[in-house]
N, C-alpha and C. Protein backbone atom coordinates (compact mmCIF):
# COMPACT_ATOMS: atom_id res chain seq x y z
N UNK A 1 -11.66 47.75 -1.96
CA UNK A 1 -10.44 47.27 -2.58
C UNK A 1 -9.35 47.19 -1.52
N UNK A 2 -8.70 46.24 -1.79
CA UNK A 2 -7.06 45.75 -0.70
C UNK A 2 -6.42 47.23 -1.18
N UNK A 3 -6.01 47.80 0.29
CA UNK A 3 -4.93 48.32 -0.05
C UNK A 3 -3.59 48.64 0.79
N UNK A 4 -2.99 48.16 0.74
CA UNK A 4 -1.46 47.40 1.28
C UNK A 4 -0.95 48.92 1.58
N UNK A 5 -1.05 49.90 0.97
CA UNK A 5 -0.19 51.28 1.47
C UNK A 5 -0.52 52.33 0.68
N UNK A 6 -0.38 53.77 0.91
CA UNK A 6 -0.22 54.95 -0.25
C UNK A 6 0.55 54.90 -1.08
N UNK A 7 1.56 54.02 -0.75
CA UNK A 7 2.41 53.66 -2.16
C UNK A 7 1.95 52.82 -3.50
N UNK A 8 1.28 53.16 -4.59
CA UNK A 8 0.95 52.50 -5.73
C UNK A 8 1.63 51.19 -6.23
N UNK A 9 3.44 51.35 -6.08
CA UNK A 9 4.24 50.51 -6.12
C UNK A 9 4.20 49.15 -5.49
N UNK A 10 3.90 49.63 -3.72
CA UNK A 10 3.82 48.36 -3.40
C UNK A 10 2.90 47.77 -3.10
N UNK A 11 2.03 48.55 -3.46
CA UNK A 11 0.35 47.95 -3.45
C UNK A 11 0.61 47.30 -4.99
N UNK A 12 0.60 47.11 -5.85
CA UNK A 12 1.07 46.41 -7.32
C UNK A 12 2.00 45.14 -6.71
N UNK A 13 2.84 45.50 -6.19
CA UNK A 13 3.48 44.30 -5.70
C UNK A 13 3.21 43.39 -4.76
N UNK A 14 2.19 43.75 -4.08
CA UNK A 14 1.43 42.52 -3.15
C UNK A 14 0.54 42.10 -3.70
N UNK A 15 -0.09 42.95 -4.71
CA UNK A 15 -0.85 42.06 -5.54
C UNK A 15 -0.43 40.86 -6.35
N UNK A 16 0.68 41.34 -7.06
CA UNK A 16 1.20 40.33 -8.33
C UNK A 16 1.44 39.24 -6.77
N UNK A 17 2.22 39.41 -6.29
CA UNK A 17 2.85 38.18 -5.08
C UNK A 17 1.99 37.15 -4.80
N UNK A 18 0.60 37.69 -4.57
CA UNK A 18 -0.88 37.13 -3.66
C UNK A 18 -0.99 36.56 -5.27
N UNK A 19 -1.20 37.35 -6.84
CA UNK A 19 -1.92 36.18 -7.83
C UNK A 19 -0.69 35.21 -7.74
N UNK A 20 0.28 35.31 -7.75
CA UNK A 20 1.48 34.15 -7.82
C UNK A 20 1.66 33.22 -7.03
N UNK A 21 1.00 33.17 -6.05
CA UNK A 21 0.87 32.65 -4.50
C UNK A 21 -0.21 31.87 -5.10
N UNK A 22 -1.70 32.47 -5.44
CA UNK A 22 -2.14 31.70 -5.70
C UNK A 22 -2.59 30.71 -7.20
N UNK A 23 -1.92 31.39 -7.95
CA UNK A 23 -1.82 30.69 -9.23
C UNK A 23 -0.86 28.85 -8.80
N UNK A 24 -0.01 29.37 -7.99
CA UNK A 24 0.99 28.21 -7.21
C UNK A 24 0.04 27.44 -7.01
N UNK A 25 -0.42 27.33 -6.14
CA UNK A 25 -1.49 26.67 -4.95
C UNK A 25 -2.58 25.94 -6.19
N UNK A 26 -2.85 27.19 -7.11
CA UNK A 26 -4.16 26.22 -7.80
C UNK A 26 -3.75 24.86 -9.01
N UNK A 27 -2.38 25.20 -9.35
CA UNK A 27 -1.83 24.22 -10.03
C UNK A 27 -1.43 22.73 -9.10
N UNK A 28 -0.97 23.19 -7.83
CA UNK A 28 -0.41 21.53 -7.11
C UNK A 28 -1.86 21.12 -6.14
N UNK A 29 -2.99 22.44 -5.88
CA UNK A 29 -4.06 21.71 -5.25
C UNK A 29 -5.10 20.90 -6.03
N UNK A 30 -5.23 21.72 -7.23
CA UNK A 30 -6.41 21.47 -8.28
C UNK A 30 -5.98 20.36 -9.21
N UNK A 31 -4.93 21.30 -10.39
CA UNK A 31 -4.43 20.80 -11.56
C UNK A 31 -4.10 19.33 -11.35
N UNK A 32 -2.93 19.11 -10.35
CA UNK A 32 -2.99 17.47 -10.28
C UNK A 32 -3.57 16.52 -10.58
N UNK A 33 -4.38 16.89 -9.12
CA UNK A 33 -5.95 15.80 -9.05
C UNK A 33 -6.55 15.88 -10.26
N UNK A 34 -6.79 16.55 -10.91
CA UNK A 34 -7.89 17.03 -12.26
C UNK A 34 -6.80 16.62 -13.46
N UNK A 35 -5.82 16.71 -13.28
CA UNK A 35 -5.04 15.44 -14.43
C UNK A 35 -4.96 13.95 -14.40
N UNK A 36 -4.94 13.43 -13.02
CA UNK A 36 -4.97 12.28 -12.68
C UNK A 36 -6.53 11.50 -12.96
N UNK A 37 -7.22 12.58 -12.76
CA UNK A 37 -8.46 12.14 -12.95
C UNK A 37 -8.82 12.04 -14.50
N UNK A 38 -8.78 13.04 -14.86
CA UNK A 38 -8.48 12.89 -16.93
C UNK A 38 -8.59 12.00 -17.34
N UNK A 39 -6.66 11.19 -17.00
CA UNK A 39 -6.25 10.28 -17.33
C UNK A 39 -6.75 9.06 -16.93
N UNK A 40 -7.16 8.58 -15.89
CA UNK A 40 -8.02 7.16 -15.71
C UNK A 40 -9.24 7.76 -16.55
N UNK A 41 -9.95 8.68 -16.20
CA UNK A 41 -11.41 8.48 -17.31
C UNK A 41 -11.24 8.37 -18.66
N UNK A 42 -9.54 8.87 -19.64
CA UNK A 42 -9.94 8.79 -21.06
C UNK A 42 -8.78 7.72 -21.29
N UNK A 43 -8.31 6.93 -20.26
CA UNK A 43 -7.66 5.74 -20.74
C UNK A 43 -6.12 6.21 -20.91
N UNK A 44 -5.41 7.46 -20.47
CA UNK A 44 -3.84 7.58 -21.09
C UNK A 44 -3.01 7.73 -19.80
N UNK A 45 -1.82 7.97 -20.74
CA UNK A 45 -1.42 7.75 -19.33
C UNK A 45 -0.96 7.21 -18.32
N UNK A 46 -1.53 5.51 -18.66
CA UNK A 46 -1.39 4.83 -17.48
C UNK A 46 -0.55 4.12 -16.76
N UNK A 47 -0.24 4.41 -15.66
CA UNK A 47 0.63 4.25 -14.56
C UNK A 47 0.59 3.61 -13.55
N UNK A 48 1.91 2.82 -13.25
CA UNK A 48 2.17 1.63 -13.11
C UNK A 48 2.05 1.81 -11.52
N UNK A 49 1.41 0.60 -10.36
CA UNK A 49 1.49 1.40 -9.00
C UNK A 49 2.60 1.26 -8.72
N UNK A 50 3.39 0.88 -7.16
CA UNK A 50 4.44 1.07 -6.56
C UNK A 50 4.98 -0.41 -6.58
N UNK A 51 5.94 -0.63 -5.43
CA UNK A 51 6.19 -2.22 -5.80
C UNK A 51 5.41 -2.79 -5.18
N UNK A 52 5.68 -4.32 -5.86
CA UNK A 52 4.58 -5.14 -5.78
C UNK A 52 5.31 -6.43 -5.27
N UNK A 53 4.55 -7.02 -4.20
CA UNK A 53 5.31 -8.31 -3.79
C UNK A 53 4.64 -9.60 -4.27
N UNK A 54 5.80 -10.24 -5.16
CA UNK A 54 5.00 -11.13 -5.72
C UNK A 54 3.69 -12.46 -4.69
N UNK A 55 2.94 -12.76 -5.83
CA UNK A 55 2.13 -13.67 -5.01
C UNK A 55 1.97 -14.92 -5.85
N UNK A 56 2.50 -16.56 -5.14
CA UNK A 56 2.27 -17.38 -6.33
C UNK A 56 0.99 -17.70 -6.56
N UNK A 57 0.90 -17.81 -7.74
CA UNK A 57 -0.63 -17.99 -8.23
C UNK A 57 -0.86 -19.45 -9.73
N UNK A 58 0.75 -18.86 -10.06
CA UNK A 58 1.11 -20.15 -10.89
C UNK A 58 1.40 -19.48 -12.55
N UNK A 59 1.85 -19.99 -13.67
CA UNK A 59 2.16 -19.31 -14.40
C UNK A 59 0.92 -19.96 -15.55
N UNK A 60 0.38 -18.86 -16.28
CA UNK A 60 -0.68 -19.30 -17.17
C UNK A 60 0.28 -19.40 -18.44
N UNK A 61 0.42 -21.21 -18.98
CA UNK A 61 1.34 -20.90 -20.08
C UNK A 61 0.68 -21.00 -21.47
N UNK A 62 -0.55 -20.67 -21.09
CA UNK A 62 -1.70 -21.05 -22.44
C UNK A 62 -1.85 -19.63 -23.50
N UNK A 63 -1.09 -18.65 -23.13
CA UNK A 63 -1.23 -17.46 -23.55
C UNK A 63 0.26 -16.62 -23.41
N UNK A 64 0.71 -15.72 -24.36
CA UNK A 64 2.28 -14.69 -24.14
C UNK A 64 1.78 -13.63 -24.25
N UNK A 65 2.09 -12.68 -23.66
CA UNK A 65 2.09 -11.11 -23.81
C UNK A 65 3.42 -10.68 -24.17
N UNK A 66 2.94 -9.54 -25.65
CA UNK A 66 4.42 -9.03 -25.57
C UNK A 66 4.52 -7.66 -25.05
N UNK A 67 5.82 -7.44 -24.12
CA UNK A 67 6.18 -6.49 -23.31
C UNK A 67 6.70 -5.39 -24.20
N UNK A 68 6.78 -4.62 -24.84
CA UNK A 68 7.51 -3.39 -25.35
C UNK A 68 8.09 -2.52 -24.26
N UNK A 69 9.58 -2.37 -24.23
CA UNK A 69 10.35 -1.36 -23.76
C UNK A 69 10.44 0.19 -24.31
N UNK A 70 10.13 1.31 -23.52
CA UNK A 70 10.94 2.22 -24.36
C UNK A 70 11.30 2.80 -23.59
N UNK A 71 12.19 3.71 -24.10
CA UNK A 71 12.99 5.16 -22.90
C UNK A 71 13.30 6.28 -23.69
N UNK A 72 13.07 7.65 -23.23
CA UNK A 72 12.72 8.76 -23.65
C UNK A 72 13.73 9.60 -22.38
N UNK A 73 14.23 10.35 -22.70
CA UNK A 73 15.11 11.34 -22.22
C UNK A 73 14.46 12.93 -21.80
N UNK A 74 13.90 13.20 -21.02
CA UNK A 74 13.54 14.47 -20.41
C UNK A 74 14.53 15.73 -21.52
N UNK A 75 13.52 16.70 -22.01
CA UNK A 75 14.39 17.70 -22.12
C UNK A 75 15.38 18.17 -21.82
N UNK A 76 16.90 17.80 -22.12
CA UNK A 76 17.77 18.10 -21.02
C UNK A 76 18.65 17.74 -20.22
N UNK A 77 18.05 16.39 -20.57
CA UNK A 77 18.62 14.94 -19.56
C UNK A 77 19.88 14.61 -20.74
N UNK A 78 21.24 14.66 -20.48
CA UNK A 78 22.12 14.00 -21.69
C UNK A 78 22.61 12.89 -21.34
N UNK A 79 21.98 12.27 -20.68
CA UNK A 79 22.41 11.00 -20.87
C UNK A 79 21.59 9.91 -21.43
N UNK A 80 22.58 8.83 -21.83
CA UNK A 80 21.68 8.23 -22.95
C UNK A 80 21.49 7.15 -21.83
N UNK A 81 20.23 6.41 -22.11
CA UNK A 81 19.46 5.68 -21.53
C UNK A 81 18.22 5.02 -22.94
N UNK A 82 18.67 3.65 -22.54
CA UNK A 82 17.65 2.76 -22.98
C UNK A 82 17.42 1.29 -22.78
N UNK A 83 16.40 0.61 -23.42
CA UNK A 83 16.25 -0.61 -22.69
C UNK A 83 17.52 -1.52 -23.49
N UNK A 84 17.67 -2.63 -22.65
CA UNK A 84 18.78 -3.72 -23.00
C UNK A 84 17.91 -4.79 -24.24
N UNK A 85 16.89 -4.82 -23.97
CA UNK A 85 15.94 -5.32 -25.34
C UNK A 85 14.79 -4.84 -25.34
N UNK A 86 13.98 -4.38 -26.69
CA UNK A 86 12.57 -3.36 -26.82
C UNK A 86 11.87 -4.19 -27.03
N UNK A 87 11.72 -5.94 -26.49
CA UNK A 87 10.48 -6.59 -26.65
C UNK A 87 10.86 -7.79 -25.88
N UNK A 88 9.89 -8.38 -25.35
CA UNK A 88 9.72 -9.99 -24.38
C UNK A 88 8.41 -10.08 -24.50
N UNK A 89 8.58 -11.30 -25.02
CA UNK A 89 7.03 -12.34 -24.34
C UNK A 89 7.26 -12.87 -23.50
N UNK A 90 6.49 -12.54 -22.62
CA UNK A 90 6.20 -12.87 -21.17
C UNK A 90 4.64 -13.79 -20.90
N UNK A 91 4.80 -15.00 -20.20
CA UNK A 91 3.67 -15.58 -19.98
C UNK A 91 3.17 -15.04 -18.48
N UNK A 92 1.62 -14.79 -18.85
CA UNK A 92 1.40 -14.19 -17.61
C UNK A 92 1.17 -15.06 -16.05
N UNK A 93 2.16 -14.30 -15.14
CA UNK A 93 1.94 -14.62 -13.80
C UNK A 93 3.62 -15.38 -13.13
N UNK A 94 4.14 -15.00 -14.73
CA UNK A 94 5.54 -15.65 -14.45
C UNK A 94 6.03 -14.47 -14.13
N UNK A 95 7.70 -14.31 -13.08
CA UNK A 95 8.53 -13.21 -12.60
C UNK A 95 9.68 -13.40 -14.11
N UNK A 96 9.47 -12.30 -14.24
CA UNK A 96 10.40 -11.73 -15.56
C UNK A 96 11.41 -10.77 -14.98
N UNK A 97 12.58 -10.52 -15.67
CA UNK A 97 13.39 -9.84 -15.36
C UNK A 97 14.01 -9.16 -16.97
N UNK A 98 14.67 -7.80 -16.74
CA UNK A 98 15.35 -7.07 -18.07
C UNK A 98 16.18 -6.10 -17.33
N UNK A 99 17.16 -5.17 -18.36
CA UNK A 99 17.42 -4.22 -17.72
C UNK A 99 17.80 -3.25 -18.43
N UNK A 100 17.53 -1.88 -17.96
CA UNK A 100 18.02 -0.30 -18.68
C UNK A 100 19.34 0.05 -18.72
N UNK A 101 19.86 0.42 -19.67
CA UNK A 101 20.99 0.64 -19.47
C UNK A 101 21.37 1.95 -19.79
N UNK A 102 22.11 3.15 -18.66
CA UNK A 102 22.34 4.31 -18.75
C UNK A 102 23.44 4.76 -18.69
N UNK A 103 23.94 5.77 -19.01
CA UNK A 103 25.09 6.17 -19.37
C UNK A 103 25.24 7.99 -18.68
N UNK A 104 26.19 8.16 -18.04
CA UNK A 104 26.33 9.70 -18.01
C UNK A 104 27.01 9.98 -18.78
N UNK A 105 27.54 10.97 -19.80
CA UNK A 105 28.91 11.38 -20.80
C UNK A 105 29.24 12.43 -20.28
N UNK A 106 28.60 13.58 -19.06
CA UNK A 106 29.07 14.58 -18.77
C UNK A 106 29.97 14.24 -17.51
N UNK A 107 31.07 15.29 -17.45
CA UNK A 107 32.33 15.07 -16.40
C UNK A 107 32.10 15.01 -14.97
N UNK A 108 30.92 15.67 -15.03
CA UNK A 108 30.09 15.98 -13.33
C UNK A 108 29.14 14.33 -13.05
N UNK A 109 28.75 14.47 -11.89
CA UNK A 109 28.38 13.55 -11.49
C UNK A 109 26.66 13.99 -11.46
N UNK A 110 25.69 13.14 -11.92
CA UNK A 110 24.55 13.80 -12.35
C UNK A 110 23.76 12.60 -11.52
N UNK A 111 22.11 13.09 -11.22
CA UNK A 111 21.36 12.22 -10.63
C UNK A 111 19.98 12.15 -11.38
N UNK A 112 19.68 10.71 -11.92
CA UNK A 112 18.44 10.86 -12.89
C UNK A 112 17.10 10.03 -12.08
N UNK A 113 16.20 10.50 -12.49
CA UNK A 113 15.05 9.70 -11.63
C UNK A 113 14.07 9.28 -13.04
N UNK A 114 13.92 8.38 -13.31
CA UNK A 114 12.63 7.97 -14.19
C UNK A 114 11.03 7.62 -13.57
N UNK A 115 10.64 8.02 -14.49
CA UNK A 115 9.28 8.02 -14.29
C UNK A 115 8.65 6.85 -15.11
N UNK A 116 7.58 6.31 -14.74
CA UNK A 116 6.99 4.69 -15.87
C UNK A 116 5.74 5.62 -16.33
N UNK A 117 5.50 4.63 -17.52
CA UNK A 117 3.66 4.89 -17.85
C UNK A 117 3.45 3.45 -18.88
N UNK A 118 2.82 3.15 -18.57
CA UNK A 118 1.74 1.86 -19.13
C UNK A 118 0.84 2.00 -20.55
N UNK A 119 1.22 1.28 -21.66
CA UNK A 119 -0.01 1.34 -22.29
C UNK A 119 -0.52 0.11 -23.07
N UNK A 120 -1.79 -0.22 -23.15
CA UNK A 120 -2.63 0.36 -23.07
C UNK A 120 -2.89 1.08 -21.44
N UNK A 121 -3.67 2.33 -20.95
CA UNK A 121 -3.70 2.23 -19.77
C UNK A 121 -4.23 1.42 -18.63
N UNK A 122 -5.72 0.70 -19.34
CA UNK A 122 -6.11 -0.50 -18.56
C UNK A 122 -5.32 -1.70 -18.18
N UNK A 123 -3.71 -1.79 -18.61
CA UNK A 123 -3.23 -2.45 -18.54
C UNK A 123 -2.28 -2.60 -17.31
N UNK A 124 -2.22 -0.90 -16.89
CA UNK A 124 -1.85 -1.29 -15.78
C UNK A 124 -1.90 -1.34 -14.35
N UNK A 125 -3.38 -1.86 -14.44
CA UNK A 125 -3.38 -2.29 -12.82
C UNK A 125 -3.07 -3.74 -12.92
N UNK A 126 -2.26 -4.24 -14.29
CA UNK A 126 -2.00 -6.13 -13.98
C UNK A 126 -0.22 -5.91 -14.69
N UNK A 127 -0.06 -4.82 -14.69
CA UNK A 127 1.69 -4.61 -14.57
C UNK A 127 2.12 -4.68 -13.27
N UNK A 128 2.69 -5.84 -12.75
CA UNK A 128 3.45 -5.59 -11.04
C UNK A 128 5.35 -5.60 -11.15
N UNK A 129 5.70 -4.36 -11.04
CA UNK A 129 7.04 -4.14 -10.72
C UNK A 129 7.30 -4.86 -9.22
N UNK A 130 8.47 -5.88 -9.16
CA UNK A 130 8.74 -6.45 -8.27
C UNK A 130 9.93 -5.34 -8.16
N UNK A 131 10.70 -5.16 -8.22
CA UNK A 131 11.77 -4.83 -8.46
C UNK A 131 12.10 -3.62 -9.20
N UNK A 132 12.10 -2.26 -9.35
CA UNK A 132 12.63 -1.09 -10.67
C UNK A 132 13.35 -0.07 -10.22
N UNK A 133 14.53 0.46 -10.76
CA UNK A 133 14.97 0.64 -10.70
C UNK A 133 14.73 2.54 -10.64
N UNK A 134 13.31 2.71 -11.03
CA UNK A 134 12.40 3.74 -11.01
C UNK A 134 11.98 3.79 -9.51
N UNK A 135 11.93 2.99 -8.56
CA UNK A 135 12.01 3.62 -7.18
C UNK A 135 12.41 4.26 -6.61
N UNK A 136 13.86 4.41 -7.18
CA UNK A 136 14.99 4.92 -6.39
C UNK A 136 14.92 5.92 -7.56
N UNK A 137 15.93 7.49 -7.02
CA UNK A 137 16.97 8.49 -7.90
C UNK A 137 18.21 7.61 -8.39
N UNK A 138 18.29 7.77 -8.95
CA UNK A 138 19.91 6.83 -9.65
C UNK A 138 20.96 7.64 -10.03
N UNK A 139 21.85 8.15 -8.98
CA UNK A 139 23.04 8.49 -9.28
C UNK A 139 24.41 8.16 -9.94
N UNK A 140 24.80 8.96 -11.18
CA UNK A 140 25.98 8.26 -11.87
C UNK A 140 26.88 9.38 -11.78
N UNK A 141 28.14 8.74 -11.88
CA UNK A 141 29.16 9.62 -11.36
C UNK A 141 29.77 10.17 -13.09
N UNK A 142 30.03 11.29 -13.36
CA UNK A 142 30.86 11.47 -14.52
C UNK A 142 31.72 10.53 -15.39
N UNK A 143 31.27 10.13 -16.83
CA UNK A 143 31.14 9.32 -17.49
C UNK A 143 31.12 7.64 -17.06
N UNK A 144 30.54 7.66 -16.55
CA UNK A 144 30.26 6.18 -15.75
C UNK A 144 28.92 5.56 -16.47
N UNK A 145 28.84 4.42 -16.35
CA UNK A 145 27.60 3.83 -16.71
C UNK A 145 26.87 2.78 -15.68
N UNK A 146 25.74 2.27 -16.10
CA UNK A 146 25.11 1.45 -15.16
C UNK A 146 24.01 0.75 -15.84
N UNK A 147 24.10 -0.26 -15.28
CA UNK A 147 22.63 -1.39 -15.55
C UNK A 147 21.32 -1.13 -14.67
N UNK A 148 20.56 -0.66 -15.17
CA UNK A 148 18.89 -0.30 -13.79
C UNK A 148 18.85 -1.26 -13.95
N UNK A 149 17.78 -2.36 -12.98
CA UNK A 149 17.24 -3.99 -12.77
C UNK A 149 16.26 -3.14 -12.84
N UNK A 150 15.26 -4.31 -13.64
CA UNK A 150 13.31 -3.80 -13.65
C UNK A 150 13.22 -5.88 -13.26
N UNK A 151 12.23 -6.29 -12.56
CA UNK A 151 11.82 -6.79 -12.38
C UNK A 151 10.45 -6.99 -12.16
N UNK A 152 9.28 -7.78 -12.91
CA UNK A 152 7.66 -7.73 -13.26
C UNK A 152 7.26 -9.01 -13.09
N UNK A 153 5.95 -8.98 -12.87
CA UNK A 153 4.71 -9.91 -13.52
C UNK A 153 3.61 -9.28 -14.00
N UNK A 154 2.98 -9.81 -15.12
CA UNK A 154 2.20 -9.45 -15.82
C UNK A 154 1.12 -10.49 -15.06
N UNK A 155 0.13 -10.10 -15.00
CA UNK A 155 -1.21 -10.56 -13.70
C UNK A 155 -2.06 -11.01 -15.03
N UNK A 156 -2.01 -12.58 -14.30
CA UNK A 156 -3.07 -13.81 -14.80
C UNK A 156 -4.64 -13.11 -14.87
N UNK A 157 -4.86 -12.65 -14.66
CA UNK A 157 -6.36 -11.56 -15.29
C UNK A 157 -6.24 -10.48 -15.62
N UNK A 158 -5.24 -10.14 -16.56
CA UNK A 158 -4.63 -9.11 -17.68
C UNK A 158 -5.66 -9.64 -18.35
N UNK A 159 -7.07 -8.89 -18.92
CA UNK A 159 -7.94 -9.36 -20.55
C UNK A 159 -7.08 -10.22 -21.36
N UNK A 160 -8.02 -10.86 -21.45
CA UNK A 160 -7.67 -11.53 -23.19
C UNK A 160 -7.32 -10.47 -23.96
N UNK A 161 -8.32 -9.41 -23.85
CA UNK A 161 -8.09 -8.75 -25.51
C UNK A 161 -6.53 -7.70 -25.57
N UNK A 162 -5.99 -8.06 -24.45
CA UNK A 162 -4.74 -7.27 -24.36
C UNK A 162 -3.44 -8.13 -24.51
N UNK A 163 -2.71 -8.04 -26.08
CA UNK A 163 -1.82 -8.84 -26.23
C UNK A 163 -0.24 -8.21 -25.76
N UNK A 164 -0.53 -6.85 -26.03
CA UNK A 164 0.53 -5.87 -26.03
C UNK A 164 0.85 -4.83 -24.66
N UNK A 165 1.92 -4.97 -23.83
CA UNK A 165 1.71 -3.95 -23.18
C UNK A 165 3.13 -3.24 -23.60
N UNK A 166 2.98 -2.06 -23.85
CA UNK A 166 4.17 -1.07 -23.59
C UNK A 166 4.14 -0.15 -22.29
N UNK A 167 5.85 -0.07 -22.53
CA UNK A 167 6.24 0.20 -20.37
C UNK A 167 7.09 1.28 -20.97
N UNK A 168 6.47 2.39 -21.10
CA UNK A 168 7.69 3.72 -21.23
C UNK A 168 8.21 4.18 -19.93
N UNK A 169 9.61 4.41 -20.29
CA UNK A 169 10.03 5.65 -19.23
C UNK A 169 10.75 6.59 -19.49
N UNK A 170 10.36 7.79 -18.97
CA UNK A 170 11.06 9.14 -19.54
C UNK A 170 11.85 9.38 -17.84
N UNK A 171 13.00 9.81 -17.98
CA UNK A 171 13.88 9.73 -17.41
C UNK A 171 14.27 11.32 -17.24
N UNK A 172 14.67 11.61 -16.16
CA UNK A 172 14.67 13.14 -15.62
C UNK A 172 15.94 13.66 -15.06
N UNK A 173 16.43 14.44 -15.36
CA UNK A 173 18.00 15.51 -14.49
C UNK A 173 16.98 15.67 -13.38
N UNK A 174 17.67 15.28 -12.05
CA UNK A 174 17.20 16.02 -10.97
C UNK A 174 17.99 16.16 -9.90
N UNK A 175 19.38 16.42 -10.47
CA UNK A 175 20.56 16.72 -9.71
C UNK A 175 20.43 17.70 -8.95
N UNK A 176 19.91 19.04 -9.56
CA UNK A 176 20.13 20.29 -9.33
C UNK A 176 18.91 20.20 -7.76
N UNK A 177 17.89 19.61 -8.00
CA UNK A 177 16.78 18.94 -6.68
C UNK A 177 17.07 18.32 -5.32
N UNK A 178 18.11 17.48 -6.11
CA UNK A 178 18.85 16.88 -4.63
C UNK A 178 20.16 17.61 -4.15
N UNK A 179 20.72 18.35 -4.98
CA UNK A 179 21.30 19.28 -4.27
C UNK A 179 20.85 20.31 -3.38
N UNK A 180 19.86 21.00 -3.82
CA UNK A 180 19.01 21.61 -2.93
C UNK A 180 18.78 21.30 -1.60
N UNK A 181 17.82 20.06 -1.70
CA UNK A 181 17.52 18.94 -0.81
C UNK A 181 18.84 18.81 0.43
N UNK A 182 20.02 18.43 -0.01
CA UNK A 182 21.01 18.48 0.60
C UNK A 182 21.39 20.04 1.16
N UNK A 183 21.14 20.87 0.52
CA UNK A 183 21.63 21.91 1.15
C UNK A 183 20.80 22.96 2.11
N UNK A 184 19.80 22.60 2.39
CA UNK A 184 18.81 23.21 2.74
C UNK A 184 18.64 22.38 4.31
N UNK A 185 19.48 21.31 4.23
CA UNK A 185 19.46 20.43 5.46
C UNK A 185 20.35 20.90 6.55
């Protein structure tokens, strides 16, 4: 058996430290990957890649997809945020444009980062963000507001059998992160 000293105390305490150390480690080495993986094998989930530079290919106008917007607020997050319209038909392969519209109401100056997810999830490896406003942290200054730009194409070999895509984003406080970030510099 490990034993760190004749002291009982701090032999207990290098223990708890070492399971906490590695309870850490097994959640950002393991857990991740083994969620990510989940989620492509049971279809949820799905998430949109990074940006995408458009490519002309031409617009298929023989068919519309409708786009569903939504926005969801992080535990915590008080500011209100949502889409400027919760539906477009979009013909696929055409550049579409919309936009989020957020609001801070608190007096401080707060920094929100959103996150996307796709559904159905097969749907989105033919979601291409040209443009979102989810790249960036988005800083708003105390009661201030702002327009996010999302800019897309929906990809000319999106299935037939997929008429619907919904584009959630849950939206995150991560002020207290980039302060850190800043102060640690």
């Amino acid at each position: 058996m490990l034993k760190v000293s004749e002291n009982p105390t701090l032999d207990i305490t290098f223990k708890m430290v070492v399971v906490a150390v590695a309870m850490f480690a097994f959640v950002f080495v393991v857990m991740v990957p083994l969620y990510n993986v989940l989620c492509d094998a049971l279809g949820i989930n799905g998430k949109t890649g990074g940006r995408y530079e458009a490519v002309q290919s031409g617009v298929d106008e023989s068919r519309q997809i409708n786009v569903q917007f939504v926005a969801t607020n992080n535990d915590g997050m008080p500011w209100k945020f949502e889409p400027s319209e919760t539906m477009m038909k979009v013909n696929p392969g055409a550049a579409n444009s919309t936009v989020f519209l957020a609001r801070n109401p608190m007096p401080d100056a707060m920094v929100g980062q959103a996150i996307p997810s796709i559904s159905p999830a097969r749907a989105a490896q033919y979601f291409h963000k040209t443009e979102c406003f989810c790249f960036n942290q988005q800083p708003l200054e105390g009661e201030q507001s702002a327009e996010l730009p999302l800019q897309f194409i929906v990809d000319r070999d999106l299935p037939r059998d997929i008429g619907t895509i919904t584009l959630s984003y849950t939206i995150f406080d991560v002020t207290d992160m980039v302060k850190g970030a800043v102060a640690t510099r």
